[in-house]
N, C-alpha and C. Protein backbone atom coordinates (compact mmCIF):
# COMPACT_ATOMS: atom_id res chain seq x y z
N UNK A 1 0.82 -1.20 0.00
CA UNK A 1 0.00 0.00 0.00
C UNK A 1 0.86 1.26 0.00
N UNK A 2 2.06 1.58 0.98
CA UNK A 2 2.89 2.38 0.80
C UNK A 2 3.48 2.64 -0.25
N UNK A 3 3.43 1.63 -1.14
CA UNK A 3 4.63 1.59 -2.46
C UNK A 3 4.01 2.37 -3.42
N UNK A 4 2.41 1.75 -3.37
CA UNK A 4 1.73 2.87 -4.31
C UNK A 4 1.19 3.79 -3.82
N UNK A 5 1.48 4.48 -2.92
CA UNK A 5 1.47 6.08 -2.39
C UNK A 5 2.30 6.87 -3.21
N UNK A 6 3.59 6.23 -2.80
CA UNK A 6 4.69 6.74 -3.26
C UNK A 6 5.15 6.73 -4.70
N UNK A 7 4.09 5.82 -5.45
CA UNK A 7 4.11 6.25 -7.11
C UNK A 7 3.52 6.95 -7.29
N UNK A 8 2.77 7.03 -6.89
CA UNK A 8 1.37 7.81 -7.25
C UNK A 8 1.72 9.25 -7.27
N UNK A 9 2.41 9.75 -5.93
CA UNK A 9 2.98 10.92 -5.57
C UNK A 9 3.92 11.42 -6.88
N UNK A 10 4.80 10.25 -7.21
CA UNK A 10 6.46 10.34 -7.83
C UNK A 10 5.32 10.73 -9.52
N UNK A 11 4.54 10.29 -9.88
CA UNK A 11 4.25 9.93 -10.87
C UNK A 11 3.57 11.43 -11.21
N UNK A 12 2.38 11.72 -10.36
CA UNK A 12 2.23 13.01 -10.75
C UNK A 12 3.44 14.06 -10.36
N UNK A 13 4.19 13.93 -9.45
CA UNK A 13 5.60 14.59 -9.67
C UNK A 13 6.14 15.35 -11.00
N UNK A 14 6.04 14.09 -11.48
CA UNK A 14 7.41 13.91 -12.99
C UNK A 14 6.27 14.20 -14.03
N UNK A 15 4.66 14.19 -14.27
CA UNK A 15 3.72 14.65 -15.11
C UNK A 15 3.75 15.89 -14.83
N UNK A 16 3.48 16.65 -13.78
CA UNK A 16 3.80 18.29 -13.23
C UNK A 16 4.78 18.79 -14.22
N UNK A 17 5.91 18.11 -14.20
CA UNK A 17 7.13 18.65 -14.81
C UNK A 17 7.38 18.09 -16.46
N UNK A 18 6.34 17.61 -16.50
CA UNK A 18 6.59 17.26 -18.28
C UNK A 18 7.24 16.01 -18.82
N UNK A 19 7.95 15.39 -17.83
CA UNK A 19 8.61 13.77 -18.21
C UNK A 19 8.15 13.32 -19.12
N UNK A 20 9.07 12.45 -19.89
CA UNK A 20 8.45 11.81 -20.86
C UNK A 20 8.59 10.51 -20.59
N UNK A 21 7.43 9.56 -21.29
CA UNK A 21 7.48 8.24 -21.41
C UNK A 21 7.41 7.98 -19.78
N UNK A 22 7.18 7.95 -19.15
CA UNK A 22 6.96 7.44 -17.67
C UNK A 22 6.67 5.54 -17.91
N UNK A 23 7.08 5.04 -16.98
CA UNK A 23 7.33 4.05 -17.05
C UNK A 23 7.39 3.13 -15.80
N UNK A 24 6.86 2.52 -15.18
CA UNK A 24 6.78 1.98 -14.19
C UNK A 24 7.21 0.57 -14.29
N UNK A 25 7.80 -0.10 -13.13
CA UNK A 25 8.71 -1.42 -13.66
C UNK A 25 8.38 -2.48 -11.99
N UNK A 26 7.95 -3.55 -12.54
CA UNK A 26 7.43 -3.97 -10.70
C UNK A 26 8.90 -5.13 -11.00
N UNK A 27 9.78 -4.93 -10.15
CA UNK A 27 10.83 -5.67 -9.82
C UNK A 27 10.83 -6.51 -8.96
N UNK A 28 9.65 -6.63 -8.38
CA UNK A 28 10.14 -7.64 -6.81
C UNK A 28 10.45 -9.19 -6.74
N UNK A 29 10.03 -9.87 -8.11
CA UNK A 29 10.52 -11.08 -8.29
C UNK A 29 12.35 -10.82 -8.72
N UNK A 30 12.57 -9.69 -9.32
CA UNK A 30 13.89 -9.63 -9.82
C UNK A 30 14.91 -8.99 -9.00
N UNK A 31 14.81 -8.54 -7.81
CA UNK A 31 15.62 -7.85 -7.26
C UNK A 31 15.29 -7.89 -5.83
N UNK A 32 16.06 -7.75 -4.80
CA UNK A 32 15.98 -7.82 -3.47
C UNK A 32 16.33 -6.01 -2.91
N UNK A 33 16.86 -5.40 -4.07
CA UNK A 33 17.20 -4.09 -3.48
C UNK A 33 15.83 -3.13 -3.54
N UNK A 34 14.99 -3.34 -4.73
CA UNK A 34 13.50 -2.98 -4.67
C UNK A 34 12.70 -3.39 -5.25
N UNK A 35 11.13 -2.64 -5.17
CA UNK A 35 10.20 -3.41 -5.74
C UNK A 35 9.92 -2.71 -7.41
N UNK A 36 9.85 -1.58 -6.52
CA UNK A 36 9.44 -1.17 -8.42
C UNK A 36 10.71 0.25 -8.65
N UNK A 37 10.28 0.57 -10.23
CA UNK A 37 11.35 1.27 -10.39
C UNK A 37 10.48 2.05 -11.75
N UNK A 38 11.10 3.60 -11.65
CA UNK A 38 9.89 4.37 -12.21
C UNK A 38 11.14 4.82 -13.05
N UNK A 39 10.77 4.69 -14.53
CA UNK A 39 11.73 5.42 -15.09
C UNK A 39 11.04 6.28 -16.22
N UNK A 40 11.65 7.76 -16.37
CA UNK A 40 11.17 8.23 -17.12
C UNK A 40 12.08 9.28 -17.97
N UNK A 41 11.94 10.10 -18.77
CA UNK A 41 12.94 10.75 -19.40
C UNK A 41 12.43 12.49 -19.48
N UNK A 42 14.00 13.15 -19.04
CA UNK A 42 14.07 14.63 -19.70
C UNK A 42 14.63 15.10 -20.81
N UNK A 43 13.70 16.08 -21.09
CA UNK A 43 14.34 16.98 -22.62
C UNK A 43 16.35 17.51 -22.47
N UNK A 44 16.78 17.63 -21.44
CA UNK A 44 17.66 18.24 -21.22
C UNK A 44 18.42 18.14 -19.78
N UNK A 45 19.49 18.58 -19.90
CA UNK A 45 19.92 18.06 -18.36
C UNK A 45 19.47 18.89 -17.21
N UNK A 46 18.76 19.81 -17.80
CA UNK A 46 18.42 20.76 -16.40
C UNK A 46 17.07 20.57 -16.71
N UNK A 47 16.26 19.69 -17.58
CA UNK A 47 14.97 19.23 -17.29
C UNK A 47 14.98 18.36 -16.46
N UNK A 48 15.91 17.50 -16.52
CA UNK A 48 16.31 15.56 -16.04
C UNK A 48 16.33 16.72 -14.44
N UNK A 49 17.16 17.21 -14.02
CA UNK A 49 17.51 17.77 -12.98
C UNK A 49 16.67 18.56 -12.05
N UNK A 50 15.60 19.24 -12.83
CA UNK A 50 14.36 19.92 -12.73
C UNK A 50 13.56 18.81 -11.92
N UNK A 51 13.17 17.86 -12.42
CA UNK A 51 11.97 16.33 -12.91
C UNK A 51 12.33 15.93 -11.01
N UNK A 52 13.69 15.48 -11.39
CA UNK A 52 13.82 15.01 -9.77
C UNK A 52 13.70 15.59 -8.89
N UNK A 53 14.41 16.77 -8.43
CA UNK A 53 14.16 17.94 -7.47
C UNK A 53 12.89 17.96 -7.28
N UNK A 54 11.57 17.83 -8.44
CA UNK A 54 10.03 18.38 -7.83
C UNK A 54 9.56 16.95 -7.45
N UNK A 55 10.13 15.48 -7.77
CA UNK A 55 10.05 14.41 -7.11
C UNK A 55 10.11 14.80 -5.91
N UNK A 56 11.66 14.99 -5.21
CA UNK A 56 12.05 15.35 -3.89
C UNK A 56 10.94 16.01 -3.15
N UNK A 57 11.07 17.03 -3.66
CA UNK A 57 9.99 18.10 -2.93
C UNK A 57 8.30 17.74 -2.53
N UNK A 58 7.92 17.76 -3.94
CA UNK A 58 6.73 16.64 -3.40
C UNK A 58 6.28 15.53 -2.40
N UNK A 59 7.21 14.96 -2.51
CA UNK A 59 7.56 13.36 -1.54
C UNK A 59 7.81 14.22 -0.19
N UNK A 60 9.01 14.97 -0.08
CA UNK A 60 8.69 15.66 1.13
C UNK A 60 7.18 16.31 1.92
N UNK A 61 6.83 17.05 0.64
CA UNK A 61 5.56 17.64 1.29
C UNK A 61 4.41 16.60 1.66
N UNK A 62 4.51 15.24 1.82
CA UNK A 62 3.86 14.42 2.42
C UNK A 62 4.42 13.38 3.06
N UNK A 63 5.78 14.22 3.82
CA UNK A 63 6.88 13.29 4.82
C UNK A 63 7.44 11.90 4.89
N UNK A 64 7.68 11.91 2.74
CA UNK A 64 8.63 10.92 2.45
C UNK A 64 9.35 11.15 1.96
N UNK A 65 10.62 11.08 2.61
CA UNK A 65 11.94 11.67 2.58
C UNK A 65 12.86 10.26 1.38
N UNK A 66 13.58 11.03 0.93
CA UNK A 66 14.47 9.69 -0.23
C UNK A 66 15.81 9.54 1.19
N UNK A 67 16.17 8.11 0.40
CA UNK A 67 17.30 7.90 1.16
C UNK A 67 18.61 8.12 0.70
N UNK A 68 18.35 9.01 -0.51
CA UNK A 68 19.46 9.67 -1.30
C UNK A 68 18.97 9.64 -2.88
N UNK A 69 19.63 10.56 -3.53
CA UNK A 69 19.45 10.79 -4.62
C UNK A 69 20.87 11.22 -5.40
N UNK A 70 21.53 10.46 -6.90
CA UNK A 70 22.40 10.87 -6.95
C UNK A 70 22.64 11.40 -8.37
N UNK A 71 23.34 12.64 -9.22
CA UNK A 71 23.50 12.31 -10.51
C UNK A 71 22.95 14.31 -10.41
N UNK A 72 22.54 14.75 -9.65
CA UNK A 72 22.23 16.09 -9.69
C UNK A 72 23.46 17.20 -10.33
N UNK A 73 24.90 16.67 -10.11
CA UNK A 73 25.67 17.83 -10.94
C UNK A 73 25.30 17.39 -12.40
N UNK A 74 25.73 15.98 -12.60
CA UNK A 74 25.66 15.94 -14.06
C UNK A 74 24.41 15.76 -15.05
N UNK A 75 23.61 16.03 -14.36
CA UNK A 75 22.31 15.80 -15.14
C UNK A 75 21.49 14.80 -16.10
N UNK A 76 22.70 13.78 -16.18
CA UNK A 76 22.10 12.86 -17.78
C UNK A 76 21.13 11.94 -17.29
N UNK A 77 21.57 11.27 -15.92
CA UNK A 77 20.54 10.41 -15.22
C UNK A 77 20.94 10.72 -13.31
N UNK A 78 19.67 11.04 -12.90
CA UNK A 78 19.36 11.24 -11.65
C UNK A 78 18.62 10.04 -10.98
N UNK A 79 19.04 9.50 -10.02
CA UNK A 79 18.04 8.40 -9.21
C UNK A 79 17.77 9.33 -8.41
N UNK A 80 16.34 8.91 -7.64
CA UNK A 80 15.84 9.10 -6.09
C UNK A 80 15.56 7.84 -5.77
N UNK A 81 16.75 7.41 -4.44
CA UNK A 81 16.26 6.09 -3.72
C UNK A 81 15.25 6.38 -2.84
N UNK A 82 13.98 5.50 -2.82
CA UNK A 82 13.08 5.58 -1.60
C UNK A 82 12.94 4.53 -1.35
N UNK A 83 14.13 3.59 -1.02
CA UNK A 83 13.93 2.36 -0.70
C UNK A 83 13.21 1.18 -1.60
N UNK A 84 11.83 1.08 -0.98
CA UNK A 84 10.82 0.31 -2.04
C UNK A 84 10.94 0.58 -3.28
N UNK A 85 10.99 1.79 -3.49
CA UNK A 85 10.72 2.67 -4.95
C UNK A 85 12.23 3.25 -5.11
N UNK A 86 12.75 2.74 -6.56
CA UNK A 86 13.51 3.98 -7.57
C UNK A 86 13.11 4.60 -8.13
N UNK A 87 12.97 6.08 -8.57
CA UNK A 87 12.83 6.80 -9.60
C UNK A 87 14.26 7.06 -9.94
N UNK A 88 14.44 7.13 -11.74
CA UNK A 88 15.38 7.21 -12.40
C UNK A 88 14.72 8.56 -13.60
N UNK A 89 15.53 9.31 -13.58
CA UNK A 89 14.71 10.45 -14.42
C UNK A 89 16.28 10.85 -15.67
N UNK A 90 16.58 10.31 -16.99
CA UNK A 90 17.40 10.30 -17.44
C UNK A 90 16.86 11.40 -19.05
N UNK A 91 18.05 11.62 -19.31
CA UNK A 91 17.79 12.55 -20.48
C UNK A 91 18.00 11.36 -21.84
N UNK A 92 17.17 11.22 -23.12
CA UNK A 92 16.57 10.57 -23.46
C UNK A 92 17.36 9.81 -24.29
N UNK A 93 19.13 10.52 -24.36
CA UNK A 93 20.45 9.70 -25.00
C UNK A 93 20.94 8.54 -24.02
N UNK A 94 20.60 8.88 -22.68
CA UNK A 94 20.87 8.37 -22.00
C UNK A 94 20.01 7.07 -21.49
N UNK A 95 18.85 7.64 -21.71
CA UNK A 95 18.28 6.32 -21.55
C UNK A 95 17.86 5.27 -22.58
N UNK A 96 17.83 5.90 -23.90
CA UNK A 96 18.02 4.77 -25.08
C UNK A 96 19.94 3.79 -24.64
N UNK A 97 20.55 4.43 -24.27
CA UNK A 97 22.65 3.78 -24.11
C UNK A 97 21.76 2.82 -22.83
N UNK A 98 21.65 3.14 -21.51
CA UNK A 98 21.51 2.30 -20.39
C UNK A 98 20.22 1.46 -20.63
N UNK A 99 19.32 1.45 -21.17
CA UNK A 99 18.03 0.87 -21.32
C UNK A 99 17.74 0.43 -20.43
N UNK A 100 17.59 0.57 -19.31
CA UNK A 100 17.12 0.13 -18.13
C UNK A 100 15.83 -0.94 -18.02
N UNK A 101 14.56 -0.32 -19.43
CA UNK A 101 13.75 -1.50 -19.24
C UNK A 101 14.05 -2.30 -19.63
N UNK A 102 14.94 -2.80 -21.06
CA UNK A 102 15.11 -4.08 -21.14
C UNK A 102 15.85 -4.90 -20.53
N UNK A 103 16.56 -4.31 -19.42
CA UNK A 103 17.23 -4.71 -18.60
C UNK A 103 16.50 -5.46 -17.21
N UNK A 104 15.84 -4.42 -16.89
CA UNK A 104 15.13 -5.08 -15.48
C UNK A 104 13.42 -5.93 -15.74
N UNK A 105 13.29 -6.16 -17.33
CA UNK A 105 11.93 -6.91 -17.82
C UNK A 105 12.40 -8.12 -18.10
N UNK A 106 13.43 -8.55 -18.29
CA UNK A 106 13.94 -10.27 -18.34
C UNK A 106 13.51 -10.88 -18.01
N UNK A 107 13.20 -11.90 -19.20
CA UNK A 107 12.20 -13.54 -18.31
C UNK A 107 12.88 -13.83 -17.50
N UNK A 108 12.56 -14.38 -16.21
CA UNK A 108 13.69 -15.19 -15.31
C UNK A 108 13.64 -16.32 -15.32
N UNK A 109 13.21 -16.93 -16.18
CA UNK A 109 13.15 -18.48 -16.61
C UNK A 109 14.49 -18.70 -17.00
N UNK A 110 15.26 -19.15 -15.99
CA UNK A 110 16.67 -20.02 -16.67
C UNK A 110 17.33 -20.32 -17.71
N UNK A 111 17.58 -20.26 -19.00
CA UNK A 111 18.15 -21.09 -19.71
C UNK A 111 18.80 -22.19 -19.77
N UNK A 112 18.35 -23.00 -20.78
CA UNK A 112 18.92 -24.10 -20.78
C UNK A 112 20.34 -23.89 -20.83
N UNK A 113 21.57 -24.39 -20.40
CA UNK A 113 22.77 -24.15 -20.70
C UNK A 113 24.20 -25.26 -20.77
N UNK A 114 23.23 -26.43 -20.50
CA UNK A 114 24.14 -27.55 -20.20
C UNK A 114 23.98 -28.07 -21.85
N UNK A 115 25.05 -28.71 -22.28
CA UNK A 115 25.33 -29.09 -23.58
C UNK A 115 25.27 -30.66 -23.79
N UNK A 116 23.94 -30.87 -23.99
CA UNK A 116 23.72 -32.94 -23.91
C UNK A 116 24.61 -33.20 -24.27
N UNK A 117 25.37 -33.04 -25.57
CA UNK A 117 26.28 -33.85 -26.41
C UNK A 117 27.29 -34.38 -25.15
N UNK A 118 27.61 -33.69 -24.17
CA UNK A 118 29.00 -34.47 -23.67
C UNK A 118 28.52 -35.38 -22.75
């Protein structure tokens, strides 16, 4: 229930500020560090930089504080950790190079990898 407070919040956040492509990612079968992970993209590095800051602020103004946020000098990609929740707010070169969704959407079905022949 908390987790989707805190999208909900992050989400109109980053719509306030114009984000693009918003993107929500439920990780909890894939990761132990969180559950979901919100990624979305800025026009520019002081949009990307803009996007997170009114994350921050927001989340504050209903006394949920991040447990850090990093990437604010350089602008290309900014996280806000809130534990349960990442937001990742990247400028849009940056997030086509890291692709983050096809990264954290992987079947986790095993592959076969053992080679009968031997």
């Amino acid at each position: 229930m908390q987790n989707e407070k805190v999208i909900k919040i992050a989400v109109a956040a980053l719509e306030d500020l114009k984000a693009k492509n918003i993107e929500i990612i439920d990780v909890t079968e894939k990761s132990s560090v969180t559950d979901f992970m919100v990624v979305c993209s800025g026009t520019s590095k002081r949009h990307v930089m803009s996007i997170a800051g009114n994350v921050e602020d927001e989340l504050k103004l209903q006394s949920i504080n991040a447990i850090g946020s990093e990437g604010h000098k350089g602008g290309d990609w900014v996280i806000v950790d809130l534990s349960d929740v990442v937001i990742h707010v990247l400028t849009e070169e940056a997030r086509e190079l890291y692709d983050l969704e096809k990264l954290w959407r992987f079947d986790m079905q095993p592959e076969k990898i053992i080679d009968e022949s031997v």
